[in-house]
N, C-alpha and C. Protein backbone atom coordinates (compact mmCIF):
# COMPACT_ATOMS: atom_id res chain seq x y z
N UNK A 1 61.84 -116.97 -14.07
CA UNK A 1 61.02 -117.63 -15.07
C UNK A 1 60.07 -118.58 -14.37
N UNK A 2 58.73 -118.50 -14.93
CA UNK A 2 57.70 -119.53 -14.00
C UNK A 2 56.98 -120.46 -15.37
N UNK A 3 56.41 -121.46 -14.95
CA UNK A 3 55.51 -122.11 -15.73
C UNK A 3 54.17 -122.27 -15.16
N UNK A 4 53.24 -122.27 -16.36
CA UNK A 4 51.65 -122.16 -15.80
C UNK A 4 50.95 -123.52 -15.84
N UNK A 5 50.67 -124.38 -15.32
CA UNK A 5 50.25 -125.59 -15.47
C UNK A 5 48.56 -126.11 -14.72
N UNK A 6 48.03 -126.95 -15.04
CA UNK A 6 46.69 -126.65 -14.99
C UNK A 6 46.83 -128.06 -13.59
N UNK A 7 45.74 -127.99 -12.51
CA UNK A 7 45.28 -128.79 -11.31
C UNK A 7 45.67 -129.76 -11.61
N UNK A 8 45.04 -130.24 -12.81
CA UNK A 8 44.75 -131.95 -12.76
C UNK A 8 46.27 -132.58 -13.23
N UNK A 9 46.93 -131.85 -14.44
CA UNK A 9 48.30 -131.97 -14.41
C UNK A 9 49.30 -131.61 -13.60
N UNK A 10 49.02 -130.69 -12.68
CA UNK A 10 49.97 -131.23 -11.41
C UNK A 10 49.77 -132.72 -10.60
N UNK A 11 48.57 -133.19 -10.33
CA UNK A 11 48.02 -134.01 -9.38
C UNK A 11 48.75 -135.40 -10.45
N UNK A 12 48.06 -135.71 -11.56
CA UNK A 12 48.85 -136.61 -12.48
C UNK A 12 50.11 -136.39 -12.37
N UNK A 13 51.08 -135.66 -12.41
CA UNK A 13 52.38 -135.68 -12.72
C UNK A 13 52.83 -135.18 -11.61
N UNK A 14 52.79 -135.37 -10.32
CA UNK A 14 53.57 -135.04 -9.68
C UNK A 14 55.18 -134.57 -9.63
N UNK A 15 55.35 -136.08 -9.87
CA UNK A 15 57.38 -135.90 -10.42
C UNK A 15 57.31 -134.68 -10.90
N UNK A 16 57.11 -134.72 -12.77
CA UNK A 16 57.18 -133.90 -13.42
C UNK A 16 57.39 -132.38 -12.38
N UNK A 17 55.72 -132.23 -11.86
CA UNK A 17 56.10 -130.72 -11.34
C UNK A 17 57.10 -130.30 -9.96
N UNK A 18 57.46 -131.87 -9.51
CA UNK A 18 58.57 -131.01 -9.18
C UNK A 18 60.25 -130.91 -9.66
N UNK A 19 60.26 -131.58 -10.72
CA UNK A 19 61.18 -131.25 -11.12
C UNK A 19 61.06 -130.10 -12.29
N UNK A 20 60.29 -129.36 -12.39
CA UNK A 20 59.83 -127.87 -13.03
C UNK A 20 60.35 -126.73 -11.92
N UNK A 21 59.42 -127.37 -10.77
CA UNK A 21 59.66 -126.47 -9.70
C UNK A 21 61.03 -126.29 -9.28
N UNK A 22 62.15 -127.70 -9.54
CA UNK A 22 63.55 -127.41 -9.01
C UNK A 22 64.29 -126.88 -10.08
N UNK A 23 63.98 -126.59 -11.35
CA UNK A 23 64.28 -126.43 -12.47
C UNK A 23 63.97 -124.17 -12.87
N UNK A 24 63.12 -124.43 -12.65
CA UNK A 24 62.34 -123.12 -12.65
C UNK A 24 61.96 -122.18 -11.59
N UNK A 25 61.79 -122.92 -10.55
CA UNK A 25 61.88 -122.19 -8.90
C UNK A 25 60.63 -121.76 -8.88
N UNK A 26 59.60 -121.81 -9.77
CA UNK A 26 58.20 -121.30 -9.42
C UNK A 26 57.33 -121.94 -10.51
N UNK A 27 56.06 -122.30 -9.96
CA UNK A 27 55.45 -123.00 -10.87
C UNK A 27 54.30 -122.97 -10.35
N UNK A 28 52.75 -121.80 -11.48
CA UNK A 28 51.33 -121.68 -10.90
C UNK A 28 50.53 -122.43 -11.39
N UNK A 29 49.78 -122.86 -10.71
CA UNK A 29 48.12 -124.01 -10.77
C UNK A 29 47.31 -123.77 -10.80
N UNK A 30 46.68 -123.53 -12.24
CA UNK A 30 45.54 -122.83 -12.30
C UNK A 30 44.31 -124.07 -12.57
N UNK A 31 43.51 -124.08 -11.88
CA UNK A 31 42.44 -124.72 -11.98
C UNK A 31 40.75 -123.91 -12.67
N UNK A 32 40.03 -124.62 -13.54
CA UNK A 32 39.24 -123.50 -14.19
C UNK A 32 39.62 -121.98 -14.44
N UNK A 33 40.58 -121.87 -14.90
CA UNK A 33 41.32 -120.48 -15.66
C UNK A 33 41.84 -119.93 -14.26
N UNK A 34 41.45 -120.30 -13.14
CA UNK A 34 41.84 -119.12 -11.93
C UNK A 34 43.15 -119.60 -11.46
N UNK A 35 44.06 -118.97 -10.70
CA UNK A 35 45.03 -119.60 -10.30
C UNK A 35 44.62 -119.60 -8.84
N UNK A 36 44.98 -121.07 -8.32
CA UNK A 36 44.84 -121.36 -7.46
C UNK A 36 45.83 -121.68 -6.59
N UNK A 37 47.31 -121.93 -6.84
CA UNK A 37 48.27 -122.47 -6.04
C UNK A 37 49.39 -122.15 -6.79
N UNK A 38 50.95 -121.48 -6.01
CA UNK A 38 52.12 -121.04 -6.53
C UNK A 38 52.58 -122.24 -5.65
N UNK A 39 53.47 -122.88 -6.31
CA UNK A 39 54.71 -123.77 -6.03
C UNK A 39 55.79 -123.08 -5.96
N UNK A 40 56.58 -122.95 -5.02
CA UNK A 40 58.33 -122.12 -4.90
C UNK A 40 59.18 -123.46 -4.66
N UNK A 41 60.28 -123.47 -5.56
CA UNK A 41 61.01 -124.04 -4.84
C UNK A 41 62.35 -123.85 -3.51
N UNK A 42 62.52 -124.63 -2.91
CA UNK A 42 62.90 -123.81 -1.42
C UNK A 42 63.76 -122.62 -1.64
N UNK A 43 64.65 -122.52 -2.75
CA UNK A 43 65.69 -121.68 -3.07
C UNK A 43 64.78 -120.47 -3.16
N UNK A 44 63.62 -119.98 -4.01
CA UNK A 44 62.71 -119.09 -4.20
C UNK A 44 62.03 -118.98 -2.67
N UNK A 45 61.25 -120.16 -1.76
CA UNK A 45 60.91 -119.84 -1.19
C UNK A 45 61.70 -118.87 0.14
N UNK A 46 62.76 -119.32 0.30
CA UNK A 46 63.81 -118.99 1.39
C UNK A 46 64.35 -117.19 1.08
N UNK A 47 64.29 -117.00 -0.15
CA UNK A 47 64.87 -116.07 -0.75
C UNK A 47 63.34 -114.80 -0.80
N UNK A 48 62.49 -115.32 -1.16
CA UNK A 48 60.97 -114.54 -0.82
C UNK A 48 60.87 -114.30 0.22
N UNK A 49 60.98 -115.18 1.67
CA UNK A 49 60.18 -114.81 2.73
C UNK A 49 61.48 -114.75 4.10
N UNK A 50 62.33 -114.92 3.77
CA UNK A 50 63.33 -114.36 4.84
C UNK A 50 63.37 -116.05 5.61
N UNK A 51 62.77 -117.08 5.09
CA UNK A 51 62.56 -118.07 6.48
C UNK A 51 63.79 -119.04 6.27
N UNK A 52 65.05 -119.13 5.35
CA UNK A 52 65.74 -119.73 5.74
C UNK A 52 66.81 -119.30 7.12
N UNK A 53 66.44 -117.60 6.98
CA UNK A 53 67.92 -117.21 8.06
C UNK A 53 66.56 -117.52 9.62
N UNK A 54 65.14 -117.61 9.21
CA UNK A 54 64.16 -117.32 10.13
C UNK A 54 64.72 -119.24 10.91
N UNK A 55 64.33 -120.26 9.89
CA UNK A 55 64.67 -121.24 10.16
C UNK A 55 66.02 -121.82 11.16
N UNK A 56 66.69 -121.05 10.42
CA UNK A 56 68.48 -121.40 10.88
C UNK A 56 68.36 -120.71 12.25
N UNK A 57 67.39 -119.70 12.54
CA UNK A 57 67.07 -119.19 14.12
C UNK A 57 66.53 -119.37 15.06
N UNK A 58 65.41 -120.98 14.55
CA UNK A 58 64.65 -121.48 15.74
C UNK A 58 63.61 -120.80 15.18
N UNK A 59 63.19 -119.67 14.34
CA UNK A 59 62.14 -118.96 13.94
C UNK A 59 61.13 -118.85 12.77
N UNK A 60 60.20 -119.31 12.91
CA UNK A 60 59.37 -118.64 12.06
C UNK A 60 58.95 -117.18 11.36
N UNK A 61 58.86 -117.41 10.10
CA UNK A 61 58.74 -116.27 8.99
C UNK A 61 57.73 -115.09 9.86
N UNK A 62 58.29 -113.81 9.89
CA UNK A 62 57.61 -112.91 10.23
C UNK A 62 56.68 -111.86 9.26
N UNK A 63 56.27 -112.58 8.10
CA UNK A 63 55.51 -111.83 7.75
C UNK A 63 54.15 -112.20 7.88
N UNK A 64 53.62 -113.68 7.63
CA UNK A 64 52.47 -114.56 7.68
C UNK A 64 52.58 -116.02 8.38
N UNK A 65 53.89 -116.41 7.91
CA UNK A 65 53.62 -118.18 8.65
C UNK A 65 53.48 -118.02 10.29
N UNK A 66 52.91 -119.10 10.63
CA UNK A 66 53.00 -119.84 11.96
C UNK A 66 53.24 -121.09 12.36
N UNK A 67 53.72 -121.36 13.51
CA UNK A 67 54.61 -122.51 14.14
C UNK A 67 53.61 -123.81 13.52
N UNK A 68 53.85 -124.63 12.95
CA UNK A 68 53.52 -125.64 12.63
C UNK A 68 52.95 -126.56 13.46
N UNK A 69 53.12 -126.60 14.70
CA UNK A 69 51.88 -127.38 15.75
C UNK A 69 51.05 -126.26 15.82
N UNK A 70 50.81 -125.14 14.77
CA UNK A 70 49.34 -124.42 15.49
C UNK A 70 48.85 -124.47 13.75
N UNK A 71 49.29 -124.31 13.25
CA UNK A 71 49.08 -124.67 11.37
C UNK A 71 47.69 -125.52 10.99
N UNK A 72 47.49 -126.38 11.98
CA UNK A 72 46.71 -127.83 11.96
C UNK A 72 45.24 -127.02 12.67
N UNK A 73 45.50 -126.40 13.65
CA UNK A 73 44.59 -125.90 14.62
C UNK A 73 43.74 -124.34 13.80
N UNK A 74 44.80 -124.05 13.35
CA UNK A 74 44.33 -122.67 12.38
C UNK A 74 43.83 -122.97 11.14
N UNK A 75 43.62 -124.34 10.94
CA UNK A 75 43.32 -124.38 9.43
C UNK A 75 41.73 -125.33 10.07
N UNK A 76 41.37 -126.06 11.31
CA UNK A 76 40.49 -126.62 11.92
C UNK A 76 39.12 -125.42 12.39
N UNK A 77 39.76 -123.99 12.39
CA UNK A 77 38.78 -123.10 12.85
C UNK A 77 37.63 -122.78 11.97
N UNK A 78 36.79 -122.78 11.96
CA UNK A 78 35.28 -122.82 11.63
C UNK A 78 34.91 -120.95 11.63
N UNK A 79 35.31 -120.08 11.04
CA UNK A 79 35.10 -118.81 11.02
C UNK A 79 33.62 -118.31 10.33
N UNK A 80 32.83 -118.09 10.98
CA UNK A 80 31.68 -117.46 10.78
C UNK A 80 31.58 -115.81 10.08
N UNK A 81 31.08 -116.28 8.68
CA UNK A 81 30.73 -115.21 7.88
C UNK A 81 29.69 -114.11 8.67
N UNK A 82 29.90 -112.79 8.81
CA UNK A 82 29.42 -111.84 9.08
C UNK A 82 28.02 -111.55 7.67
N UNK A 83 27.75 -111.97 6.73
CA UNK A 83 26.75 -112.26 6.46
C UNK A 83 26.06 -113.46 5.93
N UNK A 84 26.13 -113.84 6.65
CA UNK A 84 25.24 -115.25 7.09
C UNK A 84 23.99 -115.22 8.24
N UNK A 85 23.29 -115.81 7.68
CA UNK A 85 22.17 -115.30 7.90
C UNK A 85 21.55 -116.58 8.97
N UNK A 86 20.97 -115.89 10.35
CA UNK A 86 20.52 -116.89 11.38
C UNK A 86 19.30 -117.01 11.01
């Protein structure tokens, strides 16, 4: 079971959404009708992506995450659109 809750009422109510999220285990953020952000709570998240047995191994999730000192560096990269125009 999930609940749909809008940007600005997550950002106001913090608490609230996470006690939805520990309540409900998933909770989406839709900002201007689009959804923009899924909340898991760890029980959902651990159970989705394999990363608690990944965790308990020294390891990171092998489907998408990466090591968290490179997280910062991968989100700093400046990727140049292939049409963009010089």
């Amino acid at each position: 079971m999930s609940k749909t809750i809008s940007a600005s009422d997550a950002k106001n109510n913090f608490g609230g959404l996470l006690d939805d999220v520990a309540a409900l285990g998933r909770v989406d953020i839709v900002k201007h009708g689009r959804l923009v952000a899924v909340m898991l709570s760890r029980r959902e998240f651990e159970s989705a992506s394999g990363a608690g047995v990944a965790a308990q191994n020294g390891q990171w999730g092998k489907n998408h995450m990466i090591p968290p000192e490179l997280a910062r560096a991968a989100r700093m990269l400046n990727h140049l659109s292939i049409f963009d125009e010089d």
